[in-house]
Protein backbone atom coordinates (compact mmCIF):
# COMPACT_ATOMS: atom_id res chain seq x y z
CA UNK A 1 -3.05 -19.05 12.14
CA UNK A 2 -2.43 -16.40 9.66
CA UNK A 3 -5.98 -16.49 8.29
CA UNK A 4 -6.53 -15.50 11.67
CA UNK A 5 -3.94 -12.46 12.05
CA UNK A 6 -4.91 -10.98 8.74
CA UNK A 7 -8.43 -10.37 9.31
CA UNK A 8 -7.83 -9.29 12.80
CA UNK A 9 -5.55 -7.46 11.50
CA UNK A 10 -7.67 -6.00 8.42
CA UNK A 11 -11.12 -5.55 11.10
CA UNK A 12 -9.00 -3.38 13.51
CA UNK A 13 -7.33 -1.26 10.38
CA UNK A 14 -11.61 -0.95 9.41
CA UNK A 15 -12.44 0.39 13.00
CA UNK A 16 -9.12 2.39 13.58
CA UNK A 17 -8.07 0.68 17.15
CA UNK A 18 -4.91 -0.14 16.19
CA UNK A 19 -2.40 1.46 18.51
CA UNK A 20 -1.29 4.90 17.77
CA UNK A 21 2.48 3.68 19.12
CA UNK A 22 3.35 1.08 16.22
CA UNK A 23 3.13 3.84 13.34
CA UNK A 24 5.18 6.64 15.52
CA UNK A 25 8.59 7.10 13.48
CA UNK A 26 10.42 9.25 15.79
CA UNK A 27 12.29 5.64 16.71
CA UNK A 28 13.44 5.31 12.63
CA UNK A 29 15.07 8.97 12.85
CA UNK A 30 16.96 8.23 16.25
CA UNK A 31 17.76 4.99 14.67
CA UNK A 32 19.35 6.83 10.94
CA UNK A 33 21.10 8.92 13.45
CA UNK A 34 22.98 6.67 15.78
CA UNK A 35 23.86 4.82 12.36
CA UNK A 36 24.90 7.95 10.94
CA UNK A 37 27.69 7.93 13.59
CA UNK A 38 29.43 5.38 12.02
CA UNK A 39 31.27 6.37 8.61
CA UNK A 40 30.48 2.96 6.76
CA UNK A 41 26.93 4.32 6.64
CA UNK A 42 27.05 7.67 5.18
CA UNK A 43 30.05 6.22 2.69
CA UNK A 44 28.32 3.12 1.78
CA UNK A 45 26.30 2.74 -1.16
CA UNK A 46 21.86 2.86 -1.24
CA UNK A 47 21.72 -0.42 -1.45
CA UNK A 48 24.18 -1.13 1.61
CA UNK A 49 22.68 1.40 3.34
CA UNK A 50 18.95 -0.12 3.26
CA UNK A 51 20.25 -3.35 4.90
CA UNK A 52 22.04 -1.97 7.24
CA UNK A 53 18.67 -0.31 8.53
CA UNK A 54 16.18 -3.39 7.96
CA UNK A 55 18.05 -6.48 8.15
CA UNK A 56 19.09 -5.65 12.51
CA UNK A 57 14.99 -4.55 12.87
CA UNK A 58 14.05 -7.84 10.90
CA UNK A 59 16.48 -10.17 12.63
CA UNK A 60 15.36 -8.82 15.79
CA UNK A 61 11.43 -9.25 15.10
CA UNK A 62 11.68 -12.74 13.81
CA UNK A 63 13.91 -13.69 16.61
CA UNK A 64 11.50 -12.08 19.36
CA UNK A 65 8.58 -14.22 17.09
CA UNK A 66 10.82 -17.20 17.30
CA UNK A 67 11.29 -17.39 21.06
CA UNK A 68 8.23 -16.20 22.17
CA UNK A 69 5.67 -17.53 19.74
CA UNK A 70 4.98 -20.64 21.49
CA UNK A 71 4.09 -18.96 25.38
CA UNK A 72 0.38 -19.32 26.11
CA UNK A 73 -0.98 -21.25 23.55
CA UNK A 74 0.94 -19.23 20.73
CA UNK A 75 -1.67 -16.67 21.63
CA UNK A 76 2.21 -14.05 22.23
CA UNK A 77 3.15 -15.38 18.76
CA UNK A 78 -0.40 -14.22 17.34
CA UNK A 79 -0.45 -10.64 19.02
CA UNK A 80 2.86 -10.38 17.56
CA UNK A 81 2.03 -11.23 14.18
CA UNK A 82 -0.81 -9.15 14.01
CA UNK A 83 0.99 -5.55 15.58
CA UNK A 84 3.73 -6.91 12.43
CA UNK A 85 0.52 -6.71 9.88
CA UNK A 86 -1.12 -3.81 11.43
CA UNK A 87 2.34 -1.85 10.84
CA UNK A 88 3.14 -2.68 7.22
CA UNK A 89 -0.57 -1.87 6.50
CA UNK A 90 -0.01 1.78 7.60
CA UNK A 91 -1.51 4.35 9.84
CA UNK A 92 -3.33 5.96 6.89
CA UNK A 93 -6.92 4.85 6.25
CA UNK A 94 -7.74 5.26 2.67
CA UNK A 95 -11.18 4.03 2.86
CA UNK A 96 -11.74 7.62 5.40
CA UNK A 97 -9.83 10.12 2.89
CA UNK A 98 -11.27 8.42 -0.10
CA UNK A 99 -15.03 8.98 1.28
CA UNK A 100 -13.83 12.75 2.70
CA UNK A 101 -12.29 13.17 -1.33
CA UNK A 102 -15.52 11.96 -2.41
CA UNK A 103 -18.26 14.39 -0.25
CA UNK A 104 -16.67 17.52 -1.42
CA UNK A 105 -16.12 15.54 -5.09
CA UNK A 106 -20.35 15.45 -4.73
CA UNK A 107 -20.79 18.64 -3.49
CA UNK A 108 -18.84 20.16 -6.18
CA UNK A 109 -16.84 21.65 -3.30
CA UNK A 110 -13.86 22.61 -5.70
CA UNK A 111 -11.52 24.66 -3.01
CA UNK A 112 -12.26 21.72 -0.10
CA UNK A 113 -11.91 18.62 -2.79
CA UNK A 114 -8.61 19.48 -4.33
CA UNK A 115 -7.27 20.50 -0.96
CA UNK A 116 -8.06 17.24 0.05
CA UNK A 117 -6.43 15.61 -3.46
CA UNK A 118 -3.37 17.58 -2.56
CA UNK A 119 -3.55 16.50 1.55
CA UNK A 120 -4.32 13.00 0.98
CA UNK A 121 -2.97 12.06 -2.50
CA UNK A 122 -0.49 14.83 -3.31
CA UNK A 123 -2.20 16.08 -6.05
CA UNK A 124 -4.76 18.48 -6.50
CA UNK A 125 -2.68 21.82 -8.19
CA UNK A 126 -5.14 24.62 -9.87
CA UNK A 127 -3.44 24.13 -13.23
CA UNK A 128 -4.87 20.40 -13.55
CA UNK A 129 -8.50 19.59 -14.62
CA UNK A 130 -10.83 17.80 -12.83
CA UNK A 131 -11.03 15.19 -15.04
CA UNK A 132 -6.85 15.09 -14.82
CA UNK A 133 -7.05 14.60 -10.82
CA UNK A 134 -9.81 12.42 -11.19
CA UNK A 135 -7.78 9.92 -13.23
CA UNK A 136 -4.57 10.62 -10.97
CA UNK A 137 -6.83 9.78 -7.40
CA UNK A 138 -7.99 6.65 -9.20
CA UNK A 139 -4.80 5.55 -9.93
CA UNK A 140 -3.22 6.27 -6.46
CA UNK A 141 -5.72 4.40 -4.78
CA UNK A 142 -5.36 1.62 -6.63
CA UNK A 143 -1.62 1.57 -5.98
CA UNK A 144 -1.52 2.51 -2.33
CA UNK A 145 -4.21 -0.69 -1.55
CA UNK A 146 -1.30 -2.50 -3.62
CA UNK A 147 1.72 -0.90 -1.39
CA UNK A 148 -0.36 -0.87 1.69
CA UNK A 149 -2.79 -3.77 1.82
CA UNK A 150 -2.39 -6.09 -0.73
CA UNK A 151 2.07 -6.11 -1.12
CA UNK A 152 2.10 -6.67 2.89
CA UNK A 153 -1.01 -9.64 2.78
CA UNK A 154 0.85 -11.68 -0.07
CA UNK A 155 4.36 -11.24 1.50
CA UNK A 156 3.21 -12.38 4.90
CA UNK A 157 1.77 -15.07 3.60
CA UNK A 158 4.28 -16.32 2.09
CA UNK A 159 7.21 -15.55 5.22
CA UNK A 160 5.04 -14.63 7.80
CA UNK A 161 5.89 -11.77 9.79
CA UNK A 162 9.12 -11.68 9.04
CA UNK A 163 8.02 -10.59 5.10
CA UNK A 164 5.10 -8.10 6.63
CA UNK A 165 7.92 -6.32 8.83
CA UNK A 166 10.01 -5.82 5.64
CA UNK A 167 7.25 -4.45 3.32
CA UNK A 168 6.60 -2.18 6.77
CA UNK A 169 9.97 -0.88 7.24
CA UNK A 170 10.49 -0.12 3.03
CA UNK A 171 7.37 1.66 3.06
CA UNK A 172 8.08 3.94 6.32
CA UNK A 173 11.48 4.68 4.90
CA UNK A 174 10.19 5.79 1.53
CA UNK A 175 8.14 8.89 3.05
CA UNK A 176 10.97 10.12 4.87
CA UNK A 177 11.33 13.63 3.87
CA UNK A 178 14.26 16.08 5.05
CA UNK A 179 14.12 20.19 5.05
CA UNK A 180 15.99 21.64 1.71
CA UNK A 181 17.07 25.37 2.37
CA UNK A 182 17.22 25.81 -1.61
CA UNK A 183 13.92 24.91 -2.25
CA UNK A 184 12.33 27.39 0.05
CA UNK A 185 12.52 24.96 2.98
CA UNK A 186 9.78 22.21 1.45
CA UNK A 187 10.23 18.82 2.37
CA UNK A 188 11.99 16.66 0.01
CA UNK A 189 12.52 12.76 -0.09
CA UNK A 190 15.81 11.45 1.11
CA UNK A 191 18.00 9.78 -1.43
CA UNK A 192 17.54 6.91 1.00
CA UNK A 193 13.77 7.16 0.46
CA UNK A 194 13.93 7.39 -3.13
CA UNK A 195 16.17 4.22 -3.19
CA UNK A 196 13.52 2.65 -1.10
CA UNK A 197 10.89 3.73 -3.41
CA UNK A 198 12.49 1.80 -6.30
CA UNK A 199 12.36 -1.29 -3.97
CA UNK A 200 8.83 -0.90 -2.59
CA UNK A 201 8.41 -1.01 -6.97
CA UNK A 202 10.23 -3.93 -6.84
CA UNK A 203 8.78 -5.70 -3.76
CA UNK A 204 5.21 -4.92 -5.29
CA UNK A 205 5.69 -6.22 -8.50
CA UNK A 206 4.77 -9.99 -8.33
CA UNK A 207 1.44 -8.80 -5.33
CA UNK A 208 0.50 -6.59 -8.34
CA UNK A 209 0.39 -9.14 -11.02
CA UNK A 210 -2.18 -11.39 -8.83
CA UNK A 211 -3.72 -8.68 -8.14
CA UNK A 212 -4.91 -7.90 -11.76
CA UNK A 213 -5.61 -11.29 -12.47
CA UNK A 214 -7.70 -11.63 -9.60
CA UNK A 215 -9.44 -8.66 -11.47
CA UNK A 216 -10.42 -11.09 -13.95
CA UNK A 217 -12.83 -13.22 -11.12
CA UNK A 218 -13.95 -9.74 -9.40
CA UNK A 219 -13.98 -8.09 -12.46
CA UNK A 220 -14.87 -8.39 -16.32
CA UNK A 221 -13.25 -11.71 -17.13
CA UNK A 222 -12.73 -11.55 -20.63
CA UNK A 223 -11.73 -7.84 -20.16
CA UNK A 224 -9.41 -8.46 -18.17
CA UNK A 225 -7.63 -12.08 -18.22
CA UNK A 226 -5.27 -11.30 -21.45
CA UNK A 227 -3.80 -7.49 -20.21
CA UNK A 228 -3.55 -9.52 -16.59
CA UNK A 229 -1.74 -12.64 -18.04
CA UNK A 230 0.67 -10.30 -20.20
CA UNK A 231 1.37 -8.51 -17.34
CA UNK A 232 3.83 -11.32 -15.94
CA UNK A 233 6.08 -10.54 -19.06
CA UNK A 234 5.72 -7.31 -19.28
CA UNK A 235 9.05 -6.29 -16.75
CA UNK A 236 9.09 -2.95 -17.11
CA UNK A 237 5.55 -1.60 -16.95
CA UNK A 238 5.41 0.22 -13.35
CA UNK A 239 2.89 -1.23 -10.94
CA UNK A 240 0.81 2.09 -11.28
CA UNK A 241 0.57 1.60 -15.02
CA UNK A 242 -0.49 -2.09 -14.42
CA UNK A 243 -2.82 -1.77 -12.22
CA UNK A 244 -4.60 0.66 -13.48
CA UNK A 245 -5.09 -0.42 -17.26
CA UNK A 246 -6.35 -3.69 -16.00
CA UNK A 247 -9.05 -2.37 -13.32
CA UNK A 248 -10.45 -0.02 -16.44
CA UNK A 249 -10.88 -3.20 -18.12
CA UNK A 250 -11.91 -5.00 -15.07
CA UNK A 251 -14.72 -2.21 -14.56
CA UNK A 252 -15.30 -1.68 -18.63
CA UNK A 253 -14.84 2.08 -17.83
CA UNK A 254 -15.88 4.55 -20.82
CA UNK A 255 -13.66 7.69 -21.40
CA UNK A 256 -15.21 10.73 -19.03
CA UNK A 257 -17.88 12.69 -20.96
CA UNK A 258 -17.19 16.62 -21.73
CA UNK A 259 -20.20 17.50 -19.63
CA UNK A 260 -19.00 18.84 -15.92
CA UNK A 261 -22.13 17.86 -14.49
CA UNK A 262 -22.16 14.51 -16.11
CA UNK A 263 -18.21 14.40 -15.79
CA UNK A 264 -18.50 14.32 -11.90
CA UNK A 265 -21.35 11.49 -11.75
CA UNK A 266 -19.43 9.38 -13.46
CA UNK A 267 -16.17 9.80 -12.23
CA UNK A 268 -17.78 9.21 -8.60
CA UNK A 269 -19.74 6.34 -10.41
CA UNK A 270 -15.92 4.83 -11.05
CA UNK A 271 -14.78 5.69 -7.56
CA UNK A 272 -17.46 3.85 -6.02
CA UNK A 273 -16.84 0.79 -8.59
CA UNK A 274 -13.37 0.99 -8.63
CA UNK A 275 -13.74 0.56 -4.22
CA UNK A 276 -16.43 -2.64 -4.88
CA UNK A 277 -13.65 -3.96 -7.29
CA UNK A 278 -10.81 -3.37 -4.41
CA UNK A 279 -12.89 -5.56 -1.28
CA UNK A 280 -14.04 -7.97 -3.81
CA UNK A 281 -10.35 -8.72 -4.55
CA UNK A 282 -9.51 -8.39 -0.69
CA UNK A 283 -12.34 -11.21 -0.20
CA UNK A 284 -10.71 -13.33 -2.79
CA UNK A 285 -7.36 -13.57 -1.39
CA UNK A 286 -8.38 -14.47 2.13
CA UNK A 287 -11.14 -17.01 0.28
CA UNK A 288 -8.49 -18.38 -1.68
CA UNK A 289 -6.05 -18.07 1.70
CA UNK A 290 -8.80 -19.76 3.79
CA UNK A 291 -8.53 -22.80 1.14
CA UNK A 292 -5.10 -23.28 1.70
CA UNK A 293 -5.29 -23.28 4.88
CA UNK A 294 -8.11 -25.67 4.85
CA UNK A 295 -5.58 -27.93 2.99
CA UNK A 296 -2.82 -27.31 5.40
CA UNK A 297 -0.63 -25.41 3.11
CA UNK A 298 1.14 -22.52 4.53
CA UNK A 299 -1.05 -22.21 7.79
């Protein structure tokens, strides 16, 4: 059955009907204050603090899974499985901002594309080159399909919905953002966000790795397989860092020419690649899920 909830789940993230409700976080803010109340919770360290707010919403989910998975044919289980998925994927579509990035990118729009860096991406300052945000978009993309598509698909695999509603609830925490009067009122993360940041890293780290080895069967194989393979001993490179030396090599990128005009074909030349690269690897994992499944393992 989870073959089944992921690419529901993925076709209704394509065609935006997922409902609006399940990515509303007005609920997580009533939530941080009624815990707030309690003097354990603003005294208590990050780490304390984080299970305090996940482990009640995950005990709660897999226990609602639990008892009412089986009524009508398992077909409750399955809608509650895939409104799990649907929230750790995230209300953001990056396949719409990428392609609204990309117009301007085309139409040398240079006020409307870095507006749209800095809206979708949070980049896009005056001081950096084009070339600069090019390589920075390119690298967020491929690590928000990691935090948001890929990190959730691997962990609810592996424990169900149960895994997907954890990878949900870290990522929602990290963008929480508070008001700071001494920094001109600009929203700032929360030192609980930042400590959920760090685990999102962590959390990521092992969907990452498979992810740049499946580069190597998506990708350029011998480009690819030894960076990908070192990767699973290399503890300290950040998933960003990771992901995006081996989908160069996956996609035998060339350094950007000096030519603007030439600059901005082939930087949209690599977006458009680097996207190919990103739903061959999606097919691959639900092939290679499909298999299992076909096998009986971890249906």
């Amino acid at each position: 059955m989870k073959l089944i909830v992921l690419l529901v789940a993925i076709l209704t993230k394509k065609i935006n009907i997922a409902p609006s409700w399940l990515y509303d976080d007005k609920w997580l803010i009533h939530y941080f204050d009624k815990l707030k109340t309690f003097s354990f919770f603003d005294d208590g360290s990050r780490p304390l603090q984080m299970l305090l707010v996940c482990v009640p919403i995950v005990t709660l989910v897999g226990l609602v899974y639990w008892f009412l998975g089986g009524f009508l044919f398992g077909l409750i289980g399955f809608f509650i499985a895939v409104l799990v998925v649907q929230f750790a994927f995230g209300a953001r579509d990056l396949t719409d901002e990428l392609g609204e990035y990309l117009l301007f990118w085309r139409a040398n729009n240079k006020d409307h594309y870095r507006q749209t860096a800095k809206k979708y991406f949070s980049l896009g300052s005056w001081g950096v080159s084009d070339e600069a945000m090019h390589k920075a978009v390119f690298g967020e993309v491929l690590q928000r399909s990691c935090y948001y598509l890929f990190t959730p698909l691997f962990w609810f695999w592996v424990f169900g919905p149960i895994g997907a509603v954890a990878c949900g609830l870290c990522s929602l925490i990290s963008r929480q953002r508070h008001q700071d009067g001494q920094d001109s009122g600009k929203p700032r993360a929360t030192e609980l966000a930042l400590f959920a940041q760090n685990l999102q890293e962590t959390i990521a780290w092992l969907p990452a790795r498979m992810m740049v080895l499946s580069f190597s069967m998506t990708g350029h194989f011998s480009n690819v397989i030894k960076p990908a393979l070192e990767t699973f001993t290399s503890v300290e490179s950040t998933t960003y860092d990771v992901l995006n030396d081996c989908a160069a090599d996956a996609l035998s990128l060339s350094p950007l020419v000096e030519d603007k005009d030439q600059m901005r074909e082939q930087a949209d030349t690599q977006m458009i690649g680097l996207q190919s690269l990103l739903n061959r690897t999606l097919g691959l994992w639900l092939v290679a899920i499909a298999m299992f499944t076909i096998f009986g393992f971890n249906t």
